[in-house]
N, C-alpha and C. Protein backbone atom coordinates (compact mmCIF):
# COMPACT_ATOMS: atom_id res chain seq x y z
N UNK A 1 -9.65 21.05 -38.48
CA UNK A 1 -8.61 20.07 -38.23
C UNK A 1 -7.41 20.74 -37.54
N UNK A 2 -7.25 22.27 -38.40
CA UNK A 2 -6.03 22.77 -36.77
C UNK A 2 -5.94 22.86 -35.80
N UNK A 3 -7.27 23.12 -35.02
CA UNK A 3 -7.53 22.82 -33.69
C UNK A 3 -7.23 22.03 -32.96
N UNK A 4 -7.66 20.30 -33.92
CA UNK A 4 -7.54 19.41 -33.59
C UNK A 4 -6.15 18.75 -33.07
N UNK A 5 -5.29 19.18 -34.38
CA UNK A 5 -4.18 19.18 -34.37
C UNK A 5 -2.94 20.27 -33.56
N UNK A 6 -3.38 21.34 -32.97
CA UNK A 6 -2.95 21.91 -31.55
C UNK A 6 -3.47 21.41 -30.65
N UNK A 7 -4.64 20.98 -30.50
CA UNK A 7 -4.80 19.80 -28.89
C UNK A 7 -3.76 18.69 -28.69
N UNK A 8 -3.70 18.12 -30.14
CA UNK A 8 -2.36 16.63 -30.12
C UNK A 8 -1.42 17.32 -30.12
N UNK A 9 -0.88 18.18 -30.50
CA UNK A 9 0.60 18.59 -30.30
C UNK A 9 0.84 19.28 -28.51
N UNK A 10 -0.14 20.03 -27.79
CA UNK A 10 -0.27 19.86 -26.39
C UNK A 10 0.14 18.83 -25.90
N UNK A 11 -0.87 17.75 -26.03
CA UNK A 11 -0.87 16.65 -26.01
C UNK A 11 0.34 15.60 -25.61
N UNK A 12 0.98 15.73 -27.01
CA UNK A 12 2.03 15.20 -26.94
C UNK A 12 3.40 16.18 -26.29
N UNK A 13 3.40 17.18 -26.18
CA UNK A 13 4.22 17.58 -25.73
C UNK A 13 4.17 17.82 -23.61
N UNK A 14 2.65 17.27 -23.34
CA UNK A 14 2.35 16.85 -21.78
C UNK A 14 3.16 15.86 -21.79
N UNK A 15 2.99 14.79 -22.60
CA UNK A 15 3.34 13.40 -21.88
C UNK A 15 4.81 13.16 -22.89
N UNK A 16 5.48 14.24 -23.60
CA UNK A 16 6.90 13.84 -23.45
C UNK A 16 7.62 14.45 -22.35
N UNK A 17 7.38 15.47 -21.48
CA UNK A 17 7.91 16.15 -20.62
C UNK A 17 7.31 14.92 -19.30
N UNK A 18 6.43 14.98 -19.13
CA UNK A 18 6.25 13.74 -18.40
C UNK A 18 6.81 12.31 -18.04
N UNK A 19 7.10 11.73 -19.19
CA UNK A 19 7.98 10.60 -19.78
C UNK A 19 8.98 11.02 -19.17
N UNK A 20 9.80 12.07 -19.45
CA UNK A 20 11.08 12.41 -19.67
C UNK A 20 11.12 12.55 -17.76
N UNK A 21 10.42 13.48 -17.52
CA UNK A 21 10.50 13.70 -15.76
C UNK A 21 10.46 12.11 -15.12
N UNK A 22 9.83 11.23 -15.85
CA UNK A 22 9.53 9.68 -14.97
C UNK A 22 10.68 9.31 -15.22
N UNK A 23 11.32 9.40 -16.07
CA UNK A 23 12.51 8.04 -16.43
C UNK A 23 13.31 8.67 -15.29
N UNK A 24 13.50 9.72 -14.23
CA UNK A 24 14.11 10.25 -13.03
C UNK A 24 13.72 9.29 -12.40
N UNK A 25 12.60 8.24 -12.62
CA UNK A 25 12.43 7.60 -11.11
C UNK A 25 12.30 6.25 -11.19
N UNK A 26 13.01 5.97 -11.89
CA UNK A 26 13.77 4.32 -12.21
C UNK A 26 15.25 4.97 -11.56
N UNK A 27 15.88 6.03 -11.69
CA UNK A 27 17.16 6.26 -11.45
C UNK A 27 17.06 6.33 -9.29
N UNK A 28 15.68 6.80 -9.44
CA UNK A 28 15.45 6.75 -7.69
C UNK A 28 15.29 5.44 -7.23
N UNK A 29 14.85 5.23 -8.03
CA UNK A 29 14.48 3.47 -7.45
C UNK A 29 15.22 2.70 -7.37
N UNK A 30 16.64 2.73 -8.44
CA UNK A 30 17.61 2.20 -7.90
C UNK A 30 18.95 2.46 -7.10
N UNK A 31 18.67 3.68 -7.07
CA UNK A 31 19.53 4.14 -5.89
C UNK A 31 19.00 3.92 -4.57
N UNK A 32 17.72 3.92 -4.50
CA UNK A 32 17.16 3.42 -3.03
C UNK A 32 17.04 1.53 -2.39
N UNK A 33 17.32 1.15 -4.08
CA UNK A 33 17.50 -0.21 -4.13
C UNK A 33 19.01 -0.77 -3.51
N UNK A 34 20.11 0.03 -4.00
CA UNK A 34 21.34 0.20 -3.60
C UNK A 34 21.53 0.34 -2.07
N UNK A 35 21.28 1.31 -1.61
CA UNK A 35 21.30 2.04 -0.15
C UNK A 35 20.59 0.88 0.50
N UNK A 36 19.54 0.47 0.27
CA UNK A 36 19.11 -0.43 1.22
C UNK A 36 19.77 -1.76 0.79
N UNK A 37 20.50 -2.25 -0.13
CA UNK A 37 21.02 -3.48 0.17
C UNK A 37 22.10 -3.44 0.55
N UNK A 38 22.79 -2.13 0.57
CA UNK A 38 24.39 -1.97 1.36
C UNK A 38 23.72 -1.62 2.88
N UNK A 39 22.97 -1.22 3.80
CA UNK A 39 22.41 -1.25 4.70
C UNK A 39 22.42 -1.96 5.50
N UNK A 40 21.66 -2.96 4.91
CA UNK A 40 21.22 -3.98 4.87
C UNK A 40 22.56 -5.02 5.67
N UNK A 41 23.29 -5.58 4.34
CA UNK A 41 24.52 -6.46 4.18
C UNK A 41 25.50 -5.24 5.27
N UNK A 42 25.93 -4.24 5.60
CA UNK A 42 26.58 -3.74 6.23
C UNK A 42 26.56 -3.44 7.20
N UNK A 43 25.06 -3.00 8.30
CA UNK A 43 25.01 -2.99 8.87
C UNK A 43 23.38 -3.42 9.70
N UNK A 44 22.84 -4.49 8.93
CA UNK A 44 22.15 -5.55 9.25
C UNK A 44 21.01 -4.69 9.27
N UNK A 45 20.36 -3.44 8.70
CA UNK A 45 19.50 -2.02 8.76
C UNK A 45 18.50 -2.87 7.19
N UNK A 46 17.25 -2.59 7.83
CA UNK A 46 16.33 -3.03 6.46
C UNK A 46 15.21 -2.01 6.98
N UNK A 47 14.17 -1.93 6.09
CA UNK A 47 12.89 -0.87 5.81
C UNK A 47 12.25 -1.79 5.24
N UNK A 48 11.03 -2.14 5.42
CA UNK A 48 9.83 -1.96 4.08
C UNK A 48 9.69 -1.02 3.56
N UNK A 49 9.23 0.14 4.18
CA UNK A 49 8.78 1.32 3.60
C UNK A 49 9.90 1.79 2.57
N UNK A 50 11.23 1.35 2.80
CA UNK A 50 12.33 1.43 1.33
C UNK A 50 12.12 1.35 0.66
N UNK A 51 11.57 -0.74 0.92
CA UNK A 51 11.29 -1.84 -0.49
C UNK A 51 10.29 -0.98 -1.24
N UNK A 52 8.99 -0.95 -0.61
CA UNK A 52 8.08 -0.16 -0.96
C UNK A 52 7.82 1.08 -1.74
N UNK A 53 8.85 2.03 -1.08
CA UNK A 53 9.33 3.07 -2.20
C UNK A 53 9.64 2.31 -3.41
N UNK A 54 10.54 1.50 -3.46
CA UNK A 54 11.32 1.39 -4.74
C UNK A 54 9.96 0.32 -5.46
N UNK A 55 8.95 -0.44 -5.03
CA UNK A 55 8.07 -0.37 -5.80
C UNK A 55 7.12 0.74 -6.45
N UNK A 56 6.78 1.76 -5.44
CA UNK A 56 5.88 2.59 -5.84
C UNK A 56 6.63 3.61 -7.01
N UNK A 57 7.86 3.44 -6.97
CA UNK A 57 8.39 4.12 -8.07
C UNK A 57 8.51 3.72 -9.69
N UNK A 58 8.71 2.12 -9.27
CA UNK A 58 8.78 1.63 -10.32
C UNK A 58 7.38 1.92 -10.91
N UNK A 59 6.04 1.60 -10.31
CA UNK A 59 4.84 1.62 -11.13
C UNK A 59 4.43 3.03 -10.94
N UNK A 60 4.99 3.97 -10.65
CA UNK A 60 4.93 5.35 -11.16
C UNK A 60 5.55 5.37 -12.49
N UNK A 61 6.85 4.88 -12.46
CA UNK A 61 7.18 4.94 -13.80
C UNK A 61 6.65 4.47 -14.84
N UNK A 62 6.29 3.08 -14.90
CA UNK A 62 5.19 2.01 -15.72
C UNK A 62 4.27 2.88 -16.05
N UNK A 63 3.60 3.31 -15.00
CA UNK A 63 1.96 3.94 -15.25
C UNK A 63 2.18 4.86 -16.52
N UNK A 64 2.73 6.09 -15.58
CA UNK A 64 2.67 7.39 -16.06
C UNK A 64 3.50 7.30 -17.25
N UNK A 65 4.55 6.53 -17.73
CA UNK A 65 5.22 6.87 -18.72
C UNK A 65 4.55 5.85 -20.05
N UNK A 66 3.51 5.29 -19.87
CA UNK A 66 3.21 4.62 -21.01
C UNK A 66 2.35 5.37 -21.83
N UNK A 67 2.19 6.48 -22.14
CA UNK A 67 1.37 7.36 -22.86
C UNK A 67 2.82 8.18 -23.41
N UNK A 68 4.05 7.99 -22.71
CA UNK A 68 5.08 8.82 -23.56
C UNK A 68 5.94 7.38 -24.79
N UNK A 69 5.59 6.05 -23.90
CA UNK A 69 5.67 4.86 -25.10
C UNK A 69 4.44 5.05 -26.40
N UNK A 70 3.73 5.13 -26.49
CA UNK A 70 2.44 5.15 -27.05
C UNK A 70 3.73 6.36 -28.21
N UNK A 71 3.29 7.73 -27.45
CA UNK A 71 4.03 8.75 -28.48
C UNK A 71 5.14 8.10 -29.21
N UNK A 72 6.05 7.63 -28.76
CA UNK A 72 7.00 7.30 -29.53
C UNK A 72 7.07 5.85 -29.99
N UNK A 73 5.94 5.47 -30.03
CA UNK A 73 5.50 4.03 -30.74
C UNK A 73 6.56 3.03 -30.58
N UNK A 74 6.76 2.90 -29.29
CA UNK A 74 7.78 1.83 -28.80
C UNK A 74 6.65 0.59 -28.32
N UNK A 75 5.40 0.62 -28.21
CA UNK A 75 4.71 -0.12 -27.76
C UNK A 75 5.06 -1.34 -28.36
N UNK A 76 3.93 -2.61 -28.37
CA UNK A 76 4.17 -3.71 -28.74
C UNK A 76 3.07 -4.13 -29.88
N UNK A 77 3.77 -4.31 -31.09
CA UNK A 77 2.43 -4.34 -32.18
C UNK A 77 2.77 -6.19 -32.68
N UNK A 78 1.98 -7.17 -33.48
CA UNK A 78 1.91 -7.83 -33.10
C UNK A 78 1.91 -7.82 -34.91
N UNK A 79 3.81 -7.60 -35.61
CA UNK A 79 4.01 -7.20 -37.08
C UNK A 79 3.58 -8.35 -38.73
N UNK A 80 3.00 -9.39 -38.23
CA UNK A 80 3.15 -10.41 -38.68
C UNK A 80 2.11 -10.45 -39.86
N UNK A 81 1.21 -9.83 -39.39
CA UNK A 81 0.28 -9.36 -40.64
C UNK A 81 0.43 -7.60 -41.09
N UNK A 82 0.44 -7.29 -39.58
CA UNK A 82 0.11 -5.28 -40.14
C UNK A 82 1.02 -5.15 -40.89
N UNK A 83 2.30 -5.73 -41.09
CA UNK A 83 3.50 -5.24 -42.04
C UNK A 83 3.74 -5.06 -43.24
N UNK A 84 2.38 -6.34 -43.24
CA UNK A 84 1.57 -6.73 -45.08
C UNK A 84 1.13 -6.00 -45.66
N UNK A 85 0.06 -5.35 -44.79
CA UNK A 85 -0.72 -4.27 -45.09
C UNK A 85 -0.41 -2.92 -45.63
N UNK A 86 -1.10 -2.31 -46.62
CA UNK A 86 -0.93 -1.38 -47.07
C UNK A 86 -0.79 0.21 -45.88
N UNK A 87 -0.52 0.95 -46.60
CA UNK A 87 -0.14 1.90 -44.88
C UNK A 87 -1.54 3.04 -44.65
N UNK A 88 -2.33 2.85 -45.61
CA UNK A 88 -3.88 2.99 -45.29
C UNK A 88 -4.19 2.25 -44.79
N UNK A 89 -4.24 0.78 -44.86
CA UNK A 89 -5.16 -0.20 -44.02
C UNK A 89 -4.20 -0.16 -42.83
N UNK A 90 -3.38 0.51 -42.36
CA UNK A 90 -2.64 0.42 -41.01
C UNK A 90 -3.18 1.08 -40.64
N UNK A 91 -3.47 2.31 -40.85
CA UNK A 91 -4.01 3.59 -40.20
C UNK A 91 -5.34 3.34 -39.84
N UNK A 92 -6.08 2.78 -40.65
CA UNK A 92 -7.48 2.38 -40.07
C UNK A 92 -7.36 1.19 -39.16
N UNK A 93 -6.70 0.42 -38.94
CA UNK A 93 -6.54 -0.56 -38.09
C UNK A 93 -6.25 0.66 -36.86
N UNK A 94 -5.14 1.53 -36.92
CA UNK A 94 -4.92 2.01 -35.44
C UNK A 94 -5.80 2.68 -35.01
N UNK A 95 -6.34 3.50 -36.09
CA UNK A 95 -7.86 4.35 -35.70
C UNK A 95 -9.18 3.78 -34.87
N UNK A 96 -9.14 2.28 -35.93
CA UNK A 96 -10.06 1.47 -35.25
C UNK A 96 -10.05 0.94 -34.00
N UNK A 97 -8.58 0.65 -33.62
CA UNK A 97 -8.02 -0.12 -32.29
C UNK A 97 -7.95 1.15 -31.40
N UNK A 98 -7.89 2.37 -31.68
CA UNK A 98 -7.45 3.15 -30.84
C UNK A 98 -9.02 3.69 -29.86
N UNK A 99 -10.37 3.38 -31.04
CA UNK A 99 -11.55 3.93 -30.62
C UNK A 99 -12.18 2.62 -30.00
N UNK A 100 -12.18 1.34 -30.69
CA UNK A 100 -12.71 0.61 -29.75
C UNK A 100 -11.89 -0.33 -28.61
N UNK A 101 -11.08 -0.11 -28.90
CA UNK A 101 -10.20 -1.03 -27.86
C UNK A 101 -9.32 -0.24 -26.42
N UNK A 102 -8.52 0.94 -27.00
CA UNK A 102 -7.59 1.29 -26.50
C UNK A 102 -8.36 2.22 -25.61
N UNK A 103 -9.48 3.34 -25.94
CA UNK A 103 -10.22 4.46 -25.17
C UNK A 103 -10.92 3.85 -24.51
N UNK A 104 -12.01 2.57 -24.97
CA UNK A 104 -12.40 1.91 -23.92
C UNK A 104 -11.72 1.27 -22.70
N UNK A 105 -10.75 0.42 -23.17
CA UNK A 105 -9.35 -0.18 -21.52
C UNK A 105 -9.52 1.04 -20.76
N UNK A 106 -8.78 2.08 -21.36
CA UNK A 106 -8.54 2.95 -20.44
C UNK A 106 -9.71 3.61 -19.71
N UNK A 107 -10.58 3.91 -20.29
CA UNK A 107 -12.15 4.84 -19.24
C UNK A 107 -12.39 3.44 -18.56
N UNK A 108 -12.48 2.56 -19.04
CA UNK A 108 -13.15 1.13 -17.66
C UNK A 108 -12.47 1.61 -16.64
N UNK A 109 -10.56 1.25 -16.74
CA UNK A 109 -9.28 1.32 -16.18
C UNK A 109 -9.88 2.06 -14.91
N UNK A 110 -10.16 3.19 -15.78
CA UNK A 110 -9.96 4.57 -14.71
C UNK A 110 -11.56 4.80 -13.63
N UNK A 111 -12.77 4.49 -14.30
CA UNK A 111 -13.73 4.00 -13.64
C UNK A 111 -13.81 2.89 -12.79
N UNK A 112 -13.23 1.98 -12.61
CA UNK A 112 -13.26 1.10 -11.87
C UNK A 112 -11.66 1.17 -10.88
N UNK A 113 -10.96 1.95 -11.04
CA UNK A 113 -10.14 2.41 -10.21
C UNK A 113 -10.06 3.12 -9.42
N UNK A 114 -10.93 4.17 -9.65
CA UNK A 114 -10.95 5.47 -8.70
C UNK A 114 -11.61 5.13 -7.40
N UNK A 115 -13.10 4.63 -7.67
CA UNK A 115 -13.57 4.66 -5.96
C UNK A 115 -12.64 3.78 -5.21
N UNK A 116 -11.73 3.02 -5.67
CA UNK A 116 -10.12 2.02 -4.51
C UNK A 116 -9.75 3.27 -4.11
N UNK A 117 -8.92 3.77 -5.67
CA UNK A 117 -8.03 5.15 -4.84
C UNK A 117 -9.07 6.26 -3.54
N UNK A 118 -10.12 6.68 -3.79
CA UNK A 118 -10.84 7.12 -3.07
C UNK A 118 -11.36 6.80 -1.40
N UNK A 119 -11.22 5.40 -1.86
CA UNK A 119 -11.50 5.04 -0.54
C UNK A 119 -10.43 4.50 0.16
N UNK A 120 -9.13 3.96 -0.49
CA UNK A 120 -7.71 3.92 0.26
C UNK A 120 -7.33 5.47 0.90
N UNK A 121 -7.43 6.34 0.00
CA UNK A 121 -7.34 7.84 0.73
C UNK A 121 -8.14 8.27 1.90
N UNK A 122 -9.48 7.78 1.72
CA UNK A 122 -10.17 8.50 2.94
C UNK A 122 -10.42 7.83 3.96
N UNK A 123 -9.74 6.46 3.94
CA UNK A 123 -9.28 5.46 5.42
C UNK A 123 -7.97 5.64 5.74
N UNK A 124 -6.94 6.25 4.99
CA UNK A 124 -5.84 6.20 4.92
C UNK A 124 -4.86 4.88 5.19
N UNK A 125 -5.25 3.75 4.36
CA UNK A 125 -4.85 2.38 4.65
C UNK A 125 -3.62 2.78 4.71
N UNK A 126 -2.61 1.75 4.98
CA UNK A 126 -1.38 1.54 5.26
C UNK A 126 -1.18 0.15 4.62
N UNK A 127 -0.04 -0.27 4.17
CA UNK A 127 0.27 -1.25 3.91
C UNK A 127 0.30 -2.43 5.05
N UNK A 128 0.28 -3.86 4.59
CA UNK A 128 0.07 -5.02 6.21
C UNK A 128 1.69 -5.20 6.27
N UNK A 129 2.59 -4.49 5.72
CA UNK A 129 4.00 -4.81 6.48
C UNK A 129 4.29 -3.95 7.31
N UNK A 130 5.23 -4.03 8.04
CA UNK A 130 5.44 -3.51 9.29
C UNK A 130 6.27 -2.58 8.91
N UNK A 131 5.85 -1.18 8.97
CA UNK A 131 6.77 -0.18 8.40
C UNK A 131 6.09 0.28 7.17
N UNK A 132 5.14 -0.26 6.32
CA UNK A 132 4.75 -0.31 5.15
C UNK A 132 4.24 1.49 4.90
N UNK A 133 4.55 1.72 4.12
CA UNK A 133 3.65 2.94 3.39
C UNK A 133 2.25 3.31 3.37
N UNK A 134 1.67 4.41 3.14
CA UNK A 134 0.09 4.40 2.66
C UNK A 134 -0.09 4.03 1.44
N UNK A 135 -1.00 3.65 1.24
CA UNK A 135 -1.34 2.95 -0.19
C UNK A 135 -1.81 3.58 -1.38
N UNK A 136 -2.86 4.60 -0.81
CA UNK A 136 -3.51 5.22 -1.65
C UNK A 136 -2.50 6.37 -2.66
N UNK A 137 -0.92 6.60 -2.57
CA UNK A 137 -0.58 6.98 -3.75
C UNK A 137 -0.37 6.41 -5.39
N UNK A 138 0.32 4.56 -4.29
CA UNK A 138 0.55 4.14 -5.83
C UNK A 138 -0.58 3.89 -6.33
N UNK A 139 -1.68 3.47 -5.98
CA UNK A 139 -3.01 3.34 -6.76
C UNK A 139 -3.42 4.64 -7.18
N UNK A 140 -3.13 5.68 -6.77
CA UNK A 140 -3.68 7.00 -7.45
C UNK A 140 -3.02 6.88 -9.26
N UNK A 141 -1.56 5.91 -8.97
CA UNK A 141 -0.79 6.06 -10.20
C UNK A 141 -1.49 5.34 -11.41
N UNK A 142 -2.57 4.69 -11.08
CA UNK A 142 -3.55 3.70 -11.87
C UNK A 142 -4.34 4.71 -12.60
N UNK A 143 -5.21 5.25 -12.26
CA UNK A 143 -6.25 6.28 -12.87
C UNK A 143 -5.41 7.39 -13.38
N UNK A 144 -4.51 7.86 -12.82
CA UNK A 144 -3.16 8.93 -13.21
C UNK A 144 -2.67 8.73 -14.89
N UNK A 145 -2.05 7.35 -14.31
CA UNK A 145 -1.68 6.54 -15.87
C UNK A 145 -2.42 6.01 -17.15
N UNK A 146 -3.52 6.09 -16.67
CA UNK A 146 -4.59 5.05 -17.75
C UNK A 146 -4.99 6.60 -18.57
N UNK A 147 -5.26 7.66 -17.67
CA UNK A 147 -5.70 9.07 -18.27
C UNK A 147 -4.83 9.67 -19.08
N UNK A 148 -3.50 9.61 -18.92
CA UNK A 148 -2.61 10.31 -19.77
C UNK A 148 -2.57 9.34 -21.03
N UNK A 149 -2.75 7.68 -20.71
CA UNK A 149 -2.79 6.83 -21.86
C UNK A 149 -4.15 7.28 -22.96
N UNK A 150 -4.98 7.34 -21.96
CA UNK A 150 -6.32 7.59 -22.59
C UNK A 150 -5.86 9.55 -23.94
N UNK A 151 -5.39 10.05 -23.20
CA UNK A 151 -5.45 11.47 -23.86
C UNK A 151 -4.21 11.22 -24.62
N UNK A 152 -3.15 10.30 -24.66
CA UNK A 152 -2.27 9.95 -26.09
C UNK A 152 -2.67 9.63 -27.06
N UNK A 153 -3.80 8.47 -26.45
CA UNK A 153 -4.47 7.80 -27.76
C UNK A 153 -4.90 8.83 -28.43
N UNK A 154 -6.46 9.52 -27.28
CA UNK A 154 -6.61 10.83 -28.37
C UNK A 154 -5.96 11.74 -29.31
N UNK A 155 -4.65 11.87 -29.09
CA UNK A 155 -3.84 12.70 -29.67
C UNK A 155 -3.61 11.41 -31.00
N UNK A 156 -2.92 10.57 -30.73
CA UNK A 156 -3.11 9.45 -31.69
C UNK A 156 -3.88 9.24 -32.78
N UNK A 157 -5.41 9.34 -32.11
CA UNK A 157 -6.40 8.96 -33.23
C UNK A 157 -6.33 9.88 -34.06
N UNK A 158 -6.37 11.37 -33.41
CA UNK A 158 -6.25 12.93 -34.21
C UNK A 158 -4.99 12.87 -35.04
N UNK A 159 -3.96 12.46 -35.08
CA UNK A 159 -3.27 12.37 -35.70
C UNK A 159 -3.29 11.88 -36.68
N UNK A 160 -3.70 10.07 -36.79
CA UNK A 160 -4.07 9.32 -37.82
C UNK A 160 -5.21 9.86 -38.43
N UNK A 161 -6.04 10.60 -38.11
CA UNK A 161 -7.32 10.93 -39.00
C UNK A 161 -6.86 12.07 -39.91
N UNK A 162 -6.07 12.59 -39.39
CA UNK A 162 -5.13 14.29 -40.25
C UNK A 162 -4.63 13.57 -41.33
N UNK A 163 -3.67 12.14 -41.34
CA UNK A 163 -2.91 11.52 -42.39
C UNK A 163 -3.76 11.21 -42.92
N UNK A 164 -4.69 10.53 -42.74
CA UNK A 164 -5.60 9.78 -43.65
C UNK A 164 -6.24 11.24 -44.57
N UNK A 165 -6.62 12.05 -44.01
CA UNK A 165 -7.58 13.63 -44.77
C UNK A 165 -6.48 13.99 -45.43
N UNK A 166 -4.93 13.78 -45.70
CA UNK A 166 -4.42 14.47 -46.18
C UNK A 166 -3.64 15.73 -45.39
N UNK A 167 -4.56 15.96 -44.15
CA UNK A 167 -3.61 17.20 -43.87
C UNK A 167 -2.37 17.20 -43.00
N UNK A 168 -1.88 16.37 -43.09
CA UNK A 168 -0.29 15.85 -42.37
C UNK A 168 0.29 15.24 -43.60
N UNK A 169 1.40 15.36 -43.34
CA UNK A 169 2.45 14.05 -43.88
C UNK A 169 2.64 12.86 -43.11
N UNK A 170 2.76 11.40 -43.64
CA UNK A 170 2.85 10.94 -42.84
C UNK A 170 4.02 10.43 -42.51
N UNK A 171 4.84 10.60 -41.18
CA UNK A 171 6.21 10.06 -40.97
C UNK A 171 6.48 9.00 -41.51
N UNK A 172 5.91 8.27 -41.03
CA UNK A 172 6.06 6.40 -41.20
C UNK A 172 6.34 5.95 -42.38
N UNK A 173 5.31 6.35 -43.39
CA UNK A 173 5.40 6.82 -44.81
C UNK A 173 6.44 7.58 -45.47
N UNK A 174 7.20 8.53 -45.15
CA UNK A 174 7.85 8.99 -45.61
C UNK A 174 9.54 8.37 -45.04
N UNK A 175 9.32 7.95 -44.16
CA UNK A 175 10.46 7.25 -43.33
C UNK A 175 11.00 6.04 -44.53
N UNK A 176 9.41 4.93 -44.57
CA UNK A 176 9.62 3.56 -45.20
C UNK A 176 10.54 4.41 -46.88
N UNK A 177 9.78 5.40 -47.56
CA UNK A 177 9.99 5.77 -48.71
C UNK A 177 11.63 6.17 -48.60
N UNK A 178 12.09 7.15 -47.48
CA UNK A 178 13.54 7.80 -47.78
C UNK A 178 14.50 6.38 -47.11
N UNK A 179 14.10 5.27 -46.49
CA UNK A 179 14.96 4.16 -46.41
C UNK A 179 14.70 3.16 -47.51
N UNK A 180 14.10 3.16 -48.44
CA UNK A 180 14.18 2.64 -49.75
C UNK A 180 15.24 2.80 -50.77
N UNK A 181 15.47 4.41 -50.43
CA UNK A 181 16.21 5.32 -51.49
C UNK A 181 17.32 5.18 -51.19
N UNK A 182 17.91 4.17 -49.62
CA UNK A 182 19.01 4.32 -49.53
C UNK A 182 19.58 3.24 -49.84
């Protein structure tokens, strides 16, 4: 199980440095959002390939940083029953959701994504606006993103299986317990 548990702590420490490097490019995206609408309004100057940037950034950010949401369990859980539940039957719910639901999305995700990215790269499409970008990066951000999601979960499941064996503490658990006490 230590092993296991130095792969997830890797793991998680890829995709918080990751996370942390993306949230730089919401700050690009709107500075390029800026520049081109003062441009724009000032001196009548527009780009696609701007607009474009400031999309491909945004779903760089989306992609790649949702495996650093995952880590810090900002995701979206659906509390209305799991809250009921005992914090064993949570853990097997995420274990369970994480092996059949969550690893599967993501390997389809990334299998049925790649030969696009592959073959947008080796035609080198261009976007149909005039000025438009090549395409094949932000779609690279698809298989990019679904993989780092895919190897959180893993870290995830390894995690929840350590709490459940006993050989972790579990935050969540100990969190609910020391905000009781207060």
């Amino acid at each position: 199980m230590t092993a296991f548990l130095s792969v997830s702590r890797a793991i998680d420490a890829m995709n918080t440095l990751l996370g942390k490097a993306v949230s730089w490019l919401l700050l690009a995206a709107v500075l390029i959002s800026a520049i081109n609408a003062v441009t724009r309004k000032l001196f009548n100057l527009s780009s696609n390939a701007w607009l474009e940037a400031q999309w491909y950034l945004f779903s760089a950010a989306f992609l790649l940083a949702a495996a650093w949401t995952l880590l810090s369990s900002e995701h979206v859980k659906v509390d209305l029953v799991y809250g009921q539940l005992s914090r064993r039957t949570q853990l097997w719910i995420e274990v369970l959701g994480t092996i059949f639901f969550l690893l599967p999305f993501c390997l389809i995700t990334i299998y049925l994504s790649w030969p696009i990215v592959l073959s947008k790269f080796q035609s080198g499409e261009v976007s149909n606006n005039t000025g438009g970008l090549v395409l094949w990066p932000v779609w690279a951000m698809i298989p990019l993103g679904f993989g780092f999601l895919a190897l959180q979960g893993v870290s995830e499941l390894i995690k929840r299986i350590a709490i459940l064996r006993g050989a972790i503490p579990d935050a969540v658990a100990l969190a609910d317990a020391e905000a009781k006490t207060l």
